[in-house]
N, C-alpha and C. Protein backbone atom coordinates (compact mmCIF):
# COMPACT_ATOMS: atom_id res chain seq x y z
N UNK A 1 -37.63 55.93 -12.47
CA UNK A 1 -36.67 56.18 -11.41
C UNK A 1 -35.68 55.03 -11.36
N UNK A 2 -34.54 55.28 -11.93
CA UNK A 2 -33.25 54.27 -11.55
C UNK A 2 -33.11 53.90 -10.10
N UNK A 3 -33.17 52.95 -9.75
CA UNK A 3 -33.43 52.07 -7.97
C UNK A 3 -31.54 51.94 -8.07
N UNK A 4 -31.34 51.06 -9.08
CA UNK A 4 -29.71 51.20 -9.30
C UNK A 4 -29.43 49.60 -8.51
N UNK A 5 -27.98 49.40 -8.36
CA UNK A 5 -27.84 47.91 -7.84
C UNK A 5 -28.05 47.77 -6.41
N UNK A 6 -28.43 46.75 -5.77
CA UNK A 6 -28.43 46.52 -4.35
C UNK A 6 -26.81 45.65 -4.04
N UNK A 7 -26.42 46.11 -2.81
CA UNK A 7 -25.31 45.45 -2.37
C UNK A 7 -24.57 45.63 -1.10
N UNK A 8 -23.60 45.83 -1.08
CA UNK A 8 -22.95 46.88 0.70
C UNK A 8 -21.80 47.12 0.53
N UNK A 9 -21.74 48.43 1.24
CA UNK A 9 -21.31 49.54 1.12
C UNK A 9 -20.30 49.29 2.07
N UNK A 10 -19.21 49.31 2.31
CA UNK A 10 -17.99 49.26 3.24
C UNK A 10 -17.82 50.70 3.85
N UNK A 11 -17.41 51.10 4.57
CA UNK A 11 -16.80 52.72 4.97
C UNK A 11 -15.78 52.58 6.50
N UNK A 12 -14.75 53.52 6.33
CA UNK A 12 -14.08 53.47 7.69
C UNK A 12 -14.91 54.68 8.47
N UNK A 13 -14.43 54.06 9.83
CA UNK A 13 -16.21 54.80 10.90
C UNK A 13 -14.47 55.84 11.03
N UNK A 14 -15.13 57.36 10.94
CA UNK A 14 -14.24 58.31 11.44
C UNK A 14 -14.33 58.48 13.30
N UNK A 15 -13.64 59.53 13.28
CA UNK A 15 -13.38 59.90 14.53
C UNK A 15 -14.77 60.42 15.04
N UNK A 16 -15.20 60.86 14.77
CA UNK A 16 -16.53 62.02 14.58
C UNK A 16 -18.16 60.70 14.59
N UNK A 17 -17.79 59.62 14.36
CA UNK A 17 -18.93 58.58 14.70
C UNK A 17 -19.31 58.06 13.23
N UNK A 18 -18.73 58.69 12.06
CA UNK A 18 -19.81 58.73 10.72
C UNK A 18 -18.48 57.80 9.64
N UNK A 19 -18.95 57.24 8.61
CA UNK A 19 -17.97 56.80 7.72
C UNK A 19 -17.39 58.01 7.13
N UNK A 20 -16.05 57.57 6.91
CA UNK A 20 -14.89 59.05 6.32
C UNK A 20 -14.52 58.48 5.41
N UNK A 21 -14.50 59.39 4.39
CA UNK A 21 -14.50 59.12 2.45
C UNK A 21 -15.20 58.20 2.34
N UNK A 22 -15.09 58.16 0.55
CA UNK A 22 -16.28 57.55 -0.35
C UNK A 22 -16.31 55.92 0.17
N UNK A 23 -17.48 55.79 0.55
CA UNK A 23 -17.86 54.38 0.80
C UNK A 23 -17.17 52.89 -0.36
N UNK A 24 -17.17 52.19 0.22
CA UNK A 24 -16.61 51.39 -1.26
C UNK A 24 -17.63 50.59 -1.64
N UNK A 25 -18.62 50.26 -2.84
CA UNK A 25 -19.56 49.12 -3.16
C UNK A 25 -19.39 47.91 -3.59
N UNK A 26 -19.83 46.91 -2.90
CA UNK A 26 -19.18 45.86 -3.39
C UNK A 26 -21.28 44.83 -4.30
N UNK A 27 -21.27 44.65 -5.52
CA UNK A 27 -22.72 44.39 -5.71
C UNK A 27 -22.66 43.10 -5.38
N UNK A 28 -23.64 42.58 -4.78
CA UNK A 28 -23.67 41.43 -3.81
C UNK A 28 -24.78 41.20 -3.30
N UNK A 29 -25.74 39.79 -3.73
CA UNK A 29 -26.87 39.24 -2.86
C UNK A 29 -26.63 38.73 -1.85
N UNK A 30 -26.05 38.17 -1.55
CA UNK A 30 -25.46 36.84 -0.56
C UNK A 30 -24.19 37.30 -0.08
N UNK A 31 -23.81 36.77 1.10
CA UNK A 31 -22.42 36.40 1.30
C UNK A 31 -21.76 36.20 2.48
N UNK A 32 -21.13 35.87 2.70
CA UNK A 32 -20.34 35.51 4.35
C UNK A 32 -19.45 35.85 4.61
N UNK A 33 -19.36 36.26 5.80
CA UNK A 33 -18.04 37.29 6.71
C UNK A 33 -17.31 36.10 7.51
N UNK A 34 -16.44 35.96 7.60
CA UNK A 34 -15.64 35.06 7.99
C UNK A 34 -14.18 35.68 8.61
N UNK A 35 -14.16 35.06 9.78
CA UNK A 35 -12.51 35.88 10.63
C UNK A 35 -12.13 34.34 11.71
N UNK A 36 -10.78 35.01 11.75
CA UNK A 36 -10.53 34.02 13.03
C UNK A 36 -10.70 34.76 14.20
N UNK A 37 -11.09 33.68 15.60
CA UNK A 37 -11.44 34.30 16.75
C UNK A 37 -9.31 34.90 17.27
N UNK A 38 -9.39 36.13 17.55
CA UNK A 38 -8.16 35.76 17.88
C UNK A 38 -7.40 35.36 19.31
N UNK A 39 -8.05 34.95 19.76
CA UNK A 39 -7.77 34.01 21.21
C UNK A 39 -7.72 32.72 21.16
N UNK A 40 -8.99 31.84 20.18
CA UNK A 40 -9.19 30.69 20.14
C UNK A 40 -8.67 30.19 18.94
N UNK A 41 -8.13 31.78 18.00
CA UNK A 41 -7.83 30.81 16.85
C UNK A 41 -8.85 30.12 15.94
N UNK A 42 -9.95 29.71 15.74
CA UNK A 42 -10.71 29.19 15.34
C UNK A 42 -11.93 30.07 14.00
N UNK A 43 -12.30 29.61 13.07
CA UNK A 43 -12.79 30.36 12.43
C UNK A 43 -14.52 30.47 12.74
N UNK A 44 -14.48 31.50 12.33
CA UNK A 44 -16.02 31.88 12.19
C UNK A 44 -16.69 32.48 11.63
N UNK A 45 -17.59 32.30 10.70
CA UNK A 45 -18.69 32.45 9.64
C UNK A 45 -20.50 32.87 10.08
N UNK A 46 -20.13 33.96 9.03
CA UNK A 46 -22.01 34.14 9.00
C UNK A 46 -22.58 34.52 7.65
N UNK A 47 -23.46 34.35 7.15
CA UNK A 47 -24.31 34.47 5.69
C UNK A 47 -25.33 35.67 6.03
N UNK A 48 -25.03 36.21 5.51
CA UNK A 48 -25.97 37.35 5.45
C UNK A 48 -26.26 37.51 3.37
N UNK A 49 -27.96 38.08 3.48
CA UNK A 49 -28.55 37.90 2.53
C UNK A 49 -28.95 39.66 2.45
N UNK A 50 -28.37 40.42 1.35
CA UNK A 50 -29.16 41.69 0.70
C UNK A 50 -30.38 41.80 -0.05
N UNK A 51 -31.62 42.65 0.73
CA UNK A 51 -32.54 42.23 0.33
C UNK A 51 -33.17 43.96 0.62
N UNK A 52 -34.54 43.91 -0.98
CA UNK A 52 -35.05 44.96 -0.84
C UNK A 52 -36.09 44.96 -0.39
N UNK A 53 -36.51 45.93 0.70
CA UNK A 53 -37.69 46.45 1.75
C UNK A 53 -38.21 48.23 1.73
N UNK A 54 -38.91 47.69 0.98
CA UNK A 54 -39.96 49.30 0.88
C UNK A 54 -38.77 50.45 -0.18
N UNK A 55 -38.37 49.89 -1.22
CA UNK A 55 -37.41 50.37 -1.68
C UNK A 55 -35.88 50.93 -1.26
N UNK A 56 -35.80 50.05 -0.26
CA UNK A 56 -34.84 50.25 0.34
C UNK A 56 -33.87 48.98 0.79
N UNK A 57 -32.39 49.20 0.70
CA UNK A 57 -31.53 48.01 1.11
C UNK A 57 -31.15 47.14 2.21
N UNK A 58 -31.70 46.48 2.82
CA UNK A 58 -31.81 46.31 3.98
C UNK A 58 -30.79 44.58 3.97
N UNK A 59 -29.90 44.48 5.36
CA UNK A 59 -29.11 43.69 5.46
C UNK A 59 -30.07 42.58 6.61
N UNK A 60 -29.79 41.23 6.03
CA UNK A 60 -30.74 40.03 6.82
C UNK A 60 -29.32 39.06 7.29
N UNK A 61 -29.24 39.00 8.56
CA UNK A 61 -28.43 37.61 8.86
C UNK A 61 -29.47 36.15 8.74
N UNK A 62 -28.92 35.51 8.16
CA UNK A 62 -29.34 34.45 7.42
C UNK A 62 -28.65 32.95 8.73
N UNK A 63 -27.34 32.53 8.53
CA UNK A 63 -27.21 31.70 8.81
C UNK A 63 -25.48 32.09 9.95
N UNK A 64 -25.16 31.36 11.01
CA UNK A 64 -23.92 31.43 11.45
C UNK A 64 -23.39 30.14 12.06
N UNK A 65 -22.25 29.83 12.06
CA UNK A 65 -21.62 28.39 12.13
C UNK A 65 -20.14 29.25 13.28
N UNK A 66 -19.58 28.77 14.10
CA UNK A 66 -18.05 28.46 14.78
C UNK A 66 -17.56 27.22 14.86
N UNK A 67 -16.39 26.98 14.51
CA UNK A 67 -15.54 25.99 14.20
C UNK A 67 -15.15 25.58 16.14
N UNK A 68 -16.07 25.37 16.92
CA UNK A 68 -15.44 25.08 18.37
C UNK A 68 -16.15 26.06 18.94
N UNK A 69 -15.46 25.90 20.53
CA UNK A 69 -16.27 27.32 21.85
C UNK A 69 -14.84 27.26 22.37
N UNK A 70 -14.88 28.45 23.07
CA UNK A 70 -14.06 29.05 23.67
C UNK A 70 -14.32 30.73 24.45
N UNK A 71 -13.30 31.07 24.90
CA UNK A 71 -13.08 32.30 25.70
C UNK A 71 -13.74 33.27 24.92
N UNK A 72 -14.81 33.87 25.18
CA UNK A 72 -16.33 34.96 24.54
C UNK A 72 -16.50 34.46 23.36
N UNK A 73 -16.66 33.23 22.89
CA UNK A 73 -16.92 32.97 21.86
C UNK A 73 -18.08 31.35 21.92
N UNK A 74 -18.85 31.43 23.41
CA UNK A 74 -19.60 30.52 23.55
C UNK A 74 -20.88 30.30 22.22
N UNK A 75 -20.89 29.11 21.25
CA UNK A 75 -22.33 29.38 20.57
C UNK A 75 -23.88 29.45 21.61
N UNK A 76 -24.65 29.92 20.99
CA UNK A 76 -25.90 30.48 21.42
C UNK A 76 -26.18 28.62 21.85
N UNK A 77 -27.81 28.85 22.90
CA UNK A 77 -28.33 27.75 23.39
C UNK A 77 -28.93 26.52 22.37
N UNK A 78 -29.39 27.30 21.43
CA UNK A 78 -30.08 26.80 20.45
C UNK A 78 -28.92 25.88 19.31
N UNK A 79 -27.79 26.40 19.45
CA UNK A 79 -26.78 26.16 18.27
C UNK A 79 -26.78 24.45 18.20
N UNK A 80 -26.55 23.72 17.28
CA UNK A 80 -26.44 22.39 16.55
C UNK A 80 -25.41 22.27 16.18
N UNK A 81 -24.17 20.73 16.97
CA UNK A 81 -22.81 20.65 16.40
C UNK A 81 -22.98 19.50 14.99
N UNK A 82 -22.34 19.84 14.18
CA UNK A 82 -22.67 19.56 13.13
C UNK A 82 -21.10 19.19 12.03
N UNK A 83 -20.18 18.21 11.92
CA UNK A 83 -19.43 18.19 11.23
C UNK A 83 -18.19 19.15 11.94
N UNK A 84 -18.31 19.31 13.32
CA UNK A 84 -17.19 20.21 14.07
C UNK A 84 -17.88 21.41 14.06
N UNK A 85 -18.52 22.03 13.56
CA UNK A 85 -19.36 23.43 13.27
C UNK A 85 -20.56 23.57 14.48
N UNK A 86 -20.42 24.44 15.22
CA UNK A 86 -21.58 24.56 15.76
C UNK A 86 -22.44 25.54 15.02
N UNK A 87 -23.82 25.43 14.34
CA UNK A 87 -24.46 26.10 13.18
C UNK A 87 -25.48 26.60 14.04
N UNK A 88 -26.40 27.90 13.10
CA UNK A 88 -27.03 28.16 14.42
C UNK A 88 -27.62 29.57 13.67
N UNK A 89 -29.11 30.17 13.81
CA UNK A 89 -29.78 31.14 13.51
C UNK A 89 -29.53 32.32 14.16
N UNK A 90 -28.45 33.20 14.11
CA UNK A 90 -28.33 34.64 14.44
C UNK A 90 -30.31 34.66 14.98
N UNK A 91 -29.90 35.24 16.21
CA UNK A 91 -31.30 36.16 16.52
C UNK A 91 -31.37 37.76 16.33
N UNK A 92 -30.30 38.43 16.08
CA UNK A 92 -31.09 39.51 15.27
C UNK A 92 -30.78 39.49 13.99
N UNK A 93 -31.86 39.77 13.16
CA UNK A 93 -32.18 38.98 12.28
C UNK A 93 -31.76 40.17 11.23
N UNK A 94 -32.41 41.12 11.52
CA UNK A 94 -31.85 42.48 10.66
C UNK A 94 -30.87 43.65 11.51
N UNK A 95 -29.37 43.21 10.99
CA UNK A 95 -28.55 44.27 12.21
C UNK A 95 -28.40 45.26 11.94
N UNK A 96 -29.10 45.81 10.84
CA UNK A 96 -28.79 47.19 9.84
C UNK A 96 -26.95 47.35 9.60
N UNK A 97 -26.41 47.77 10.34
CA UNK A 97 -25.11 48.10 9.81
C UNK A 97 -23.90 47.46 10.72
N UNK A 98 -22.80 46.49 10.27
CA UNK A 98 -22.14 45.96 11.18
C UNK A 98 -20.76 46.74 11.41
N UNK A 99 -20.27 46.67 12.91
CA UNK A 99 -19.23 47.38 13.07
C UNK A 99 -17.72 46.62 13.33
N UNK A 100 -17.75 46.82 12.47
CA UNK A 100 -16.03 45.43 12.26
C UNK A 100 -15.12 46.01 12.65
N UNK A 101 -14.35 45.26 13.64
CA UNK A 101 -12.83 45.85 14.12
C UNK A 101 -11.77 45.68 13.80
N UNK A 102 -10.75 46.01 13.13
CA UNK A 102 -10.44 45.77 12.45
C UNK A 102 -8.75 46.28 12.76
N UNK A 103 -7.92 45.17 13.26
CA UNK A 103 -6.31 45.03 13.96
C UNK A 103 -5.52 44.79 12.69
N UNK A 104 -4.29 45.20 12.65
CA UNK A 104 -2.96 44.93 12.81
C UNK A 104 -2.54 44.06 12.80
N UNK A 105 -3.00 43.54 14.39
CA UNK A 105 -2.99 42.14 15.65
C UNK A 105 -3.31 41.17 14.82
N UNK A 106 -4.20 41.03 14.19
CA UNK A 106 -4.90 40.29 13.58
C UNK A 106 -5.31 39.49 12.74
N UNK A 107 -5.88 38.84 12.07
CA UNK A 107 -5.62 38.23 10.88
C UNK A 107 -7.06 39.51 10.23
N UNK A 108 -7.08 39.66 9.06
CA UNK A 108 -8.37 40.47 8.40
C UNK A 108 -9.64 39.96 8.17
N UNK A 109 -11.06 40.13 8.37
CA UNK A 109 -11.89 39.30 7.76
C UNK A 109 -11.80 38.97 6.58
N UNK A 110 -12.69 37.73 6.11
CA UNK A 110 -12.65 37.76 4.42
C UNK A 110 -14.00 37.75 4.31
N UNK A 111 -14.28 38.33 2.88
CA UNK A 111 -15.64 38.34 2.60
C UNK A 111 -15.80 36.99 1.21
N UNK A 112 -16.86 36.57 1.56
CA UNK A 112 -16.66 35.32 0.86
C UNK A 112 -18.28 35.80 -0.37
N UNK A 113 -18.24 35.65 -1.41
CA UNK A 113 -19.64 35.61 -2.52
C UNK A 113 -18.67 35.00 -3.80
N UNK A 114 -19.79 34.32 -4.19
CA UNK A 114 -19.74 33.50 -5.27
C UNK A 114 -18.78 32.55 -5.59
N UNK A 115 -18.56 31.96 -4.33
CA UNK A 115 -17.67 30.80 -3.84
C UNK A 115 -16.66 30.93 -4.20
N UNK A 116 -16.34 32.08 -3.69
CA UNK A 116 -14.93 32.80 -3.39
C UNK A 116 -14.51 33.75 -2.18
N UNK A 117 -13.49 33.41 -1.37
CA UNK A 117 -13.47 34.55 -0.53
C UNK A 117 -11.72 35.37 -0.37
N UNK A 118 -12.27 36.32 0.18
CA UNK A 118 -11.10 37.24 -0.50
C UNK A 118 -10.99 38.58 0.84
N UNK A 119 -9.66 38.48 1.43
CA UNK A 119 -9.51 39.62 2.75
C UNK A 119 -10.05 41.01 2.57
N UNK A 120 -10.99 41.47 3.51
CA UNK A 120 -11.43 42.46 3.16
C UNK A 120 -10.30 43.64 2.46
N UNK A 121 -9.33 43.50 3.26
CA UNK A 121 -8.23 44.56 2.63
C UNK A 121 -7.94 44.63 1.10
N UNK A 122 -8.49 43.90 0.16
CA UNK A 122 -9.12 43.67 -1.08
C UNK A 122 -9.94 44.80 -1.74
N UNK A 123 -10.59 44.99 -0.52
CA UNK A 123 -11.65 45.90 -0.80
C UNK A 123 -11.72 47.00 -0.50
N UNK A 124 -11.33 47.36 1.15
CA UNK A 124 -10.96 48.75 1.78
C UNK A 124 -9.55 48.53 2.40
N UNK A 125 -8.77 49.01 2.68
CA UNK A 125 -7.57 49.03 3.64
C UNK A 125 -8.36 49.24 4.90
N UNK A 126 -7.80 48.95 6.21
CA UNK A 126 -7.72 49.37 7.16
C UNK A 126 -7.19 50.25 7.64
N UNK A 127 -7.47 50.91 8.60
CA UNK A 127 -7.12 52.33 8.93
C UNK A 127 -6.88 51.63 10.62
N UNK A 128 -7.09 50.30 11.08
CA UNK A 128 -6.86 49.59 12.46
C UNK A 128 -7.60 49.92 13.19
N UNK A 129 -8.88 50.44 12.91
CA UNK A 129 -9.61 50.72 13.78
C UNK A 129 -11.40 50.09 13.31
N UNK A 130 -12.19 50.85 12.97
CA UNK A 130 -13.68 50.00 12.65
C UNK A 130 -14.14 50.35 11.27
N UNK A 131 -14.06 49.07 10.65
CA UNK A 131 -15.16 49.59 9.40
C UNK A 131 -16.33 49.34 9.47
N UNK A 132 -17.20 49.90 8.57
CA UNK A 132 -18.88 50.07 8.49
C UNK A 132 -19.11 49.24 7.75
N UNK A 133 -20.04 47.76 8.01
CA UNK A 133 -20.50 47.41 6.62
C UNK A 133 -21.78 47.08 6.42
N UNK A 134 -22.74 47.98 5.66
CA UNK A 134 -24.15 48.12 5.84
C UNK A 134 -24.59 47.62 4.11
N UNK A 135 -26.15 47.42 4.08
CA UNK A 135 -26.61 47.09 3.13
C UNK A 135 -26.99 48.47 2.42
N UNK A 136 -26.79 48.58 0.79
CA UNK A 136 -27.00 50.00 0.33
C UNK A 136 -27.18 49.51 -1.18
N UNK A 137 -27.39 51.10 -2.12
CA UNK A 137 -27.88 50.64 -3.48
C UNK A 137 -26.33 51.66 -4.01
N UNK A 138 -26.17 51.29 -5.23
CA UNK A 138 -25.51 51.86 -6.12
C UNK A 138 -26.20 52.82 -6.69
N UNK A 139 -25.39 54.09 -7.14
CA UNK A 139 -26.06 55.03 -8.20
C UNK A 139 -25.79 54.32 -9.85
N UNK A 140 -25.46 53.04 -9.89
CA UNK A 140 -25.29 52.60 -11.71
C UNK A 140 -26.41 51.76 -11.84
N UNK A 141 -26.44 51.35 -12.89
CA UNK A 141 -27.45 50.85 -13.61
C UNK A 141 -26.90 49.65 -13.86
């Protein structure tokens, strides 16, 4: 049985609640989502790790850092300032699928793997509203 690659799957969330057209795959163990806050301006990062569970793709937040605090963007109690970074263990640990919002307004996230990062619009366009980005397998080999 071909298992195929592990990685995540991008999709724009339709009107209807569900991703609309073909998902996009990006193959990927590792990697970090990174945006600016857009009030504070300030950047912010998280590492999330793709990992297989019971034959299946499952997404792990690993590590998260903010460059400062500000207006809804307080770090957690636990967080450690560190080099300007407040760093700090996401508590849910497995979010299954993240729902990114995704402006105009805005500057775009970037997705950062293999010490490179690159605007998601790279990868999917925006449609200005939410993309899907969950952990999944490829049908290739």
């Amino acid at each position: 049985m071909n298992m195929g690659l592990i990685g995540v799957c991008l999709a724009l969330l339709g009107s209807a609640g569900t991703g609309t057209g073909e998902p996009v795959f990006i193959p990927v163990q590792q990697f970090t989502l990174a945006w600016i806050h857009t009030i504070e301006k300030v950047r912010w990062e998280e590492d999330y790790a793709v990992e297989t569970v019971a034959d299946d793709a499952v997404l792990k937040a690993v590590a998260a850092r903010v460059r400062g605090s500000g207006a809804g963007m307080e770090p957690p109690p636990d967080a450690k300032l560190k080099n300007g970074w407040y760093d700090y263990t996401p508590h849910i640990s497995r979010p299954g699928i993240l729902r990114l919002s995704r402006s105009r307004f805005a500057t775009d996230y970037e997705f950062c793997s293999n010490d490179a990062c690159r605007p998601m619009s790279d990868f999917l366009p925006s449609d200005g509203g939410i993309t899907l980005l969950k952990a999944c397998r490829s049908n290739l080999k």
